[in-house]
Protein backbone atom coordinates (compact mmCIF):
# COMPACT_ATOMS: atom_id res chain seq x y z
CA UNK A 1 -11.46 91.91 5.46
CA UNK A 2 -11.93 93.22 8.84
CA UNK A 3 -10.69 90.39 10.57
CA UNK A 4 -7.15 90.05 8.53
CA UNK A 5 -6.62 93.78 9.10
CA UNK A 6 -7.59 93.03 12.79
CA UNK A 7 -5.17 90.64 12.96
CA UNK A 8 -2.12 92.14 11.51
CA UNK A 9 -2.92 95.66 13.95
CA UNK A 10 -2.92 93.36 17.17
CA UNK A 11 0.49 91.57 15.65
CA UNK A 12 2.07 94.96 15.50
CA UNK A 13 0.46 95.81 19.12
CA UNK A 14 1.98 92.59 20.23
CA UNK A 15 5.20 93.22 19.16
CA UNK A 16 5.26 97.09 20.29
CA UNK A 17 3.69 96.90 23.05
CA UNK A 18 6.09 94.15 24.67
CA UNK A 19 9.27 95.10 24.00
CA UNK A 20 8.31 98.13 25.89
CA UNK A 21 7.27 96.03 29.08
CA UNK A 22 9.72 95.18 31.84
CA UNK A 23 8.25 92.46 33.56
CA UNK A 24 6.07 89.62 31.82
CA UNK A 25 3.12 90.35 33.49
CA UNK A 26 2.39 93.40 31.74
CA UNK A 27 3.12 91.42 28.23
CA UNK A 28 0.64 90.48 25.77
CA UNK A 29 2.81 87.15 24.53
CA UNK A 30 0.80 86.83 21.50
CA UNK A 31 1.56 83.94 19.69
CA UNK A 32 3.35 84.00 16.12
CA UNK A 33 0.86 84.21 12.65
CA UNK A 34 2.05 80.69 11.95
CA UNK A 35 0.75 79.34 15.28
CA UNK A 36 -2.41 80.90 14.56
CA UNK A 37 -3.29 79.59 10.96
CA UNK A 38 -1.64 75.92 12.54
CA UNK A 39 -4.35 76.31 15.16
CA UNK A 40 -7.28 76.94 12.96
CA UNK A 41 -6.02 74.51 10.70
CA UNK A 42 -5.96 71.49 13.75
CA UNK A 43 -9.83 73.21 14.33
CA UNK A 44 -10.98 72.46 10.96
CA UNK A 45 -9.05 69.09 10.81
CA UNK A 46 -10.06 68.11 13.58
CA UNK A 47 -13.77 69.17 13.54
CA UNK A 48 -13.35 70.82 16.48
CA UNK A 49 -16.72 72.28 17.21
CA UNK A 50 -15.79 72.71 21.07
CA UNK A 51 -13.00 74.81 21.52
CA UNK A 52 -10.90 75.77 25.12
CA UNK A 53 -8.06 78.28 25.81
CA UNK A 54 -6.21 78.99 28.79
CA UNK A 55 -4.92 82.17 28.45
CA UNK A 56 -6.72 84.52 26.41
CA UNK A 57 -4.64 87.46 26.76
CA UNK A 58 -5.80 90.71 23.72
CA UNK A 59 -7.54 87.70 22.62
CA UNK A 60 -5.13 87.24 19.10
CA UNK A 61 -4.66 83.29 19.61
CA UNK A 62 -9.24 83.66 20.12
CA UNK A 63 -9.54 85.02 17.08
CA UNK A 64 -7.80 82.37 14.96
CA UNK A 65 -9.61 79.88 17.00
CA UNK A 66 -12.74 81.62 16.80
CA UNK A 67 -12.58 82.20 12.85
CA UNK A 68 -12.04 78.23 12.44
CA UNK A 69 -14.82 77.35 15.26
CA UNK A 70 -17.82 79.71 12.92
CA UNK A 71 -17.74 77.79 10.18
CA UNK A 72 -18.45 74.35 12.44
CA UNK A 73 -20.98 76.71 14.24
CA UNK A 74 -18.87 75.47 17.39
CA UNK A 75 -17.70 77.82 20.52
CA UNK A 76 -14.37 78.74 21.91
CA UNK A 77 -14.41 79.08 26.00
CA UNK A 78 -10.89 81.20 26.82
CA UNK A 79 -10.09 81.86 30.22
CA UNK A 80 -8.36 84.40 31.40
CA UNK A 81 -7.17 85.87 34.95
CA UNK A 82 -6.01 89.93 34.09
CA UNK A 83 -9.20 92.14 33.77
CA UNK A 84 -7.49 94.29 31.72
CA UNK A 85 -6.81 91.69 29.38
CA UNK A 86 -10.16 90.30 29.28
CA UNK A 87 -11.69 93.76 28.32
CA UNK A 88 -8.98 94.22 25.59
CA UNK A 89 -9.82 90.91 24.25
CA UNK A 90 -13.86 91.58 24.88
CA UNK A 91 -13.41 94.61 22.51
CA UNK A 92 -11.39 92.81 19.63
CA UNK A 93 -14.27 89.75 19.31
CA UNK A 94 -16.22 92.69 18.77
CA UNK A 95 -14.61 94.44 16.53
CA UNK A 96 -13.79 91.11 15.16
CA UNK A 97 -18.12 90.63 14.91
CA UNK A 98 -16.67 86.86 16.68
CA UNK A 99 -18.03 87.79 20.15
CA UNK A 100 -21.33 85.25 19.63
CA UNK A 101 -18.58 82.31 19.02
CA UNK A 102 -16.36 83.31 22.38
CA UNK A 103 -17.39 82.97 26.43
CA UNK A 104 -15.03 84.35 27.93
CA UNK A 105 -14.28 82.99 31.46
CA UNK A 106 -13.00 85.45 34.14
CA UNK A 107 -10.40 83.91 37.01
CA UNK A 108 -7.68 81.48 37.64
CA UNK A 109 -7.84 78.48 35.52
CA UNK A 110 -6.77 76.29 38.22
CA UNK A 111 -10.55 77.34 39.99
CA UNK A 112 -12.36 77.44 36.61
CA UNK A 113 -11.16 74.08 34.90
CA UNK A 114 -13.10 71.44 37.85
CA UNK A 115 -16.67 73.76 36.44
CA UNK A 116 -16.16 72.72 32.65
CA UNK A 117 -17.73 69.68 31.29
CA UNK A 118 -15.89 66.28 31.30
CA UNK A 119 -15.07 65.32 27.62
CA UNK A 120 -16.66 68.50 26.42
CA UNK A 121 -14.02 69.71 24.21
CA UNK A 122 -12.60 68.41 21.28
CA UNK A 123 -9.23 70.76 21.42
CA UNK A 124 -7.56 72.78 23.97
CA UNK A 125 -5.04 75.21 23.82
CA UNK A 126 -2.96 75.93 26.13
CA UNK A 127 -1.03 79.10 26.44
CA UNK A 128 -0.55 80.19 29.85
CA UNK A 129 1.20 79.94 33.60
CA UNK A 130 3.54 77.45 32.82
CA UNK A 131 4.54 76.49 36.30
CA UNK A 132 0.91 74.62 36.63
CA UNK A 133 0.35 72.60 33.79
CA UNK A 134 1.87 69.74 35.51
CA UNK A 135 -0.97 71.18 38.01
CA UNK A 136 -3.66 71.55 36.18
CA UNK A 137 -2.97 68.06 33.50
CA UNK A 138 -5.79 65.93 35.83
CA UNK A 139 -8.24 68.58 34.83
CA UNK A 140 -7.06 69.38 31.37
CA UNK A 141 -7.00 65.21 30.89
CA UNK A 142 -10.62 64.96 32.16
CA UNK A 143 -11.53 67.91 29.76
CA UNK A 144 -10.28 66.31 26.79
CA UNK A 145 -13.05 64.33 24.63
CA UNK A 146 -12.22 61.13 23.12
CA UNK A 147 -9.84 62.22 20.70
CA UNK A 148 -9.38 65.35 21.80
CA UNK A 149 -6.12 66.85 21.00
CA UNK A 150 -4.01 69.41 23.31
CA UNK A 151 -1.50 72.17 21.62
CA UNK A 152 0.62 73.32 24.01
CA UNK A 153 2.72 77.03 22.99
CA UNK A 154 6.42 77.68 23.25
CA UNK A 155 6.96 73.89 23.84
CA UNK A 156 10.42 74.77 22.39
CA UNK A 157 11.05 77.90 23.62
CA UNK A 158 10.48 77.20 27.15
CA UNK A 159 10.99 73.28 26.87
CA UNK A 160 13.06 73.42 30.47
CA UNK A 161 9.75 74.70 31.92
CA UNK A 162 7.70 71.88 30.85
CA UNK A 163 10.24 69.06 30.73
CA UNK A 164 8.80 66.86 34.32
CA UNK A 165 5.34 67.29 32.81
CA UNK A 166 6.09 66.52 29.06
CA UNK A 167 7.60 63.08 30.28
CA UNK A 168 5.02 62.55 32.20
CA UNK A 169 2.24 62.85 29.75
CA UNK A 170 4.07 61.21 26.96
CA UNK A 171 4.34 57.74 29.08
CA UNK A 172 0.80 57.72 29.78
CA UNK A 173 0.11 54.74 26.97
CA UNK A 174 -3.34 56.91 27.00
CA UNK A 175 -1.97 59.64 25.04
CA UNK A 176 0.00 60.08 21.38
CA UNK A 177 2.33 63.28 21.31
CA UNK A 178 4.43 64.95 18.86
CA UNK A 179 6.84 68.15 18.91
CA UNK A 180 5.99 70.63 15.74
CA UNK A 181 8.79 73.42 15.11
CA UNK A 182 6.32 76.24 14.37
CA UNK A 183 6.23 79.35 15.98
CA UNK A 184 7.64 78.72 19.43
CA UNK A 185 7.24 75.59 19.37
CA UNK A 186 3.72 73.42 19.82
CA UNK A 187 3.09 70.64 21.25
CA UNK A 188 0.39 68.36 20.27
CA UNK A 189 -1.33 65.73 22.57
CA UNK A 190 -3.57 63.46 21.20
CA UNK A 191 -5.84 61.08 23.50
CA UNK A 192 -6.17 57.31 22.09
C-alpha cells in the first residue's frame, strides 16, 4: 500500500518538520489522520465527484480527498499560494500515482475563486488564511452546488478567528451547519 505508507511518512514530516519552524509560514499544518478519513468519508457520502481545497499545502489533506474522489472518477481542484508547497505536493500525487485526479491551482485564492465554475462543486474544503473567509464566503457560497457541503478545519481550535463569519453563515436560513469535535475541529456547512 503505497498510499498508506505515503501517508503515515508525510504525518511524521508534518509533525517534524513544524515543530522545528518559527513562524507559521514556513509550517506544513497538516491536518490530523482523523480529519482525513472524516473527509473522504463526507466524499463518498456525499458523492462528491467535484472536489475543491483551499490550501493545499505537502498536499496530505489532497490525498485523502483524492483517494475518495477515484473511485467516483471525480477531480479535486486545490489551490495553493507557496511554490514550494505546490511542488512538494506535485511530487506526493505522484508518488501517490493520484496526480490524474488533482489540478492543482497556483495563486491567491481570493484571485482564483471568481475563475471556478458556479455550483461546480459538490464539497469544499477549506483549510487556509483564516483572516479571509469572511472574505472570500460570496465566492465560496456561489461555488457551492445545490447541496454542496463546506468543512471548514480547526473550527475549534481557532474558533475566535472565525467567530463574525461563523454567525454570519449560520443565520443565512440558506445554509444548515453543525460543529464536529474531530481533529481540530470541523465545521460542516450544508446548503438547503
Amino acid at each position: 500500500m503505497v498510499l498508506e505508507s505515503l501517508k503515515r511518512e508525510l504525518e511524521r514530516f508534518g509533525e517534524q518538520h513544524d515543530e522545528a519552524q518559527p513562524s507559521r509560514d514556513g509550517k506544513m499544518l497538516n491536518i490530523t489522520r482523523d480529519t482525513g478519513e472524516l473527509l473522504a468519508l463526507l466524499v463518498q457520502t456525499r458523492g462528491a465527484a467535484d472536489v475543491l481545497e483551499i490550501g493545499t499545502s505537502n498536499g496530505y489533506s489532497t490525498l485523502w480527498l483524492a483517494e475518495a474522489v477515484k473511485r467516483l472518477g471525480g477531480r479535486v481542484t486545490t489551490i495553493e499560494r507557496d511554490a514550494g508547497k505546490l511542488a512538494m505536493a506535485a511530487a506526493n500525487f505522484q508518488r501517490a500515482g493520484l496526480g490524474p485526479w488533482i489540478e492543482q491551482l497556483a495563486g491567491e485564492a481570493g484571485s482564483l475563486l471568481p475563475t471556478l465554475p458556479t455550483a461546480g462543486y459538490q464539497l469544499v474544503f477549506l483549510d487556509s488564511d483564516r483572516q479571509q473567509y469572511q472574505r472570500w464566503w460570496p465566492e465560496i457560497r456561489r461555488l457551492l452546488a445545490p447541496r454542496g457541503l463546506l468543512v471548514v478545519d480547526n473550527a475549534i481550535s481557532h474558533r475566535e478567528e472565525m467567530s463574525d463569519w461563523m454567525a454570519e453563515v449560520a443565520q443565512d436560513p440558506a445554509f444548515m451547519t453543525a460543529l464536529v469535535p474531530v481533529g481540530k475541529g470541523e465545521w460542516l456547512v450544508v446548503r438547503l
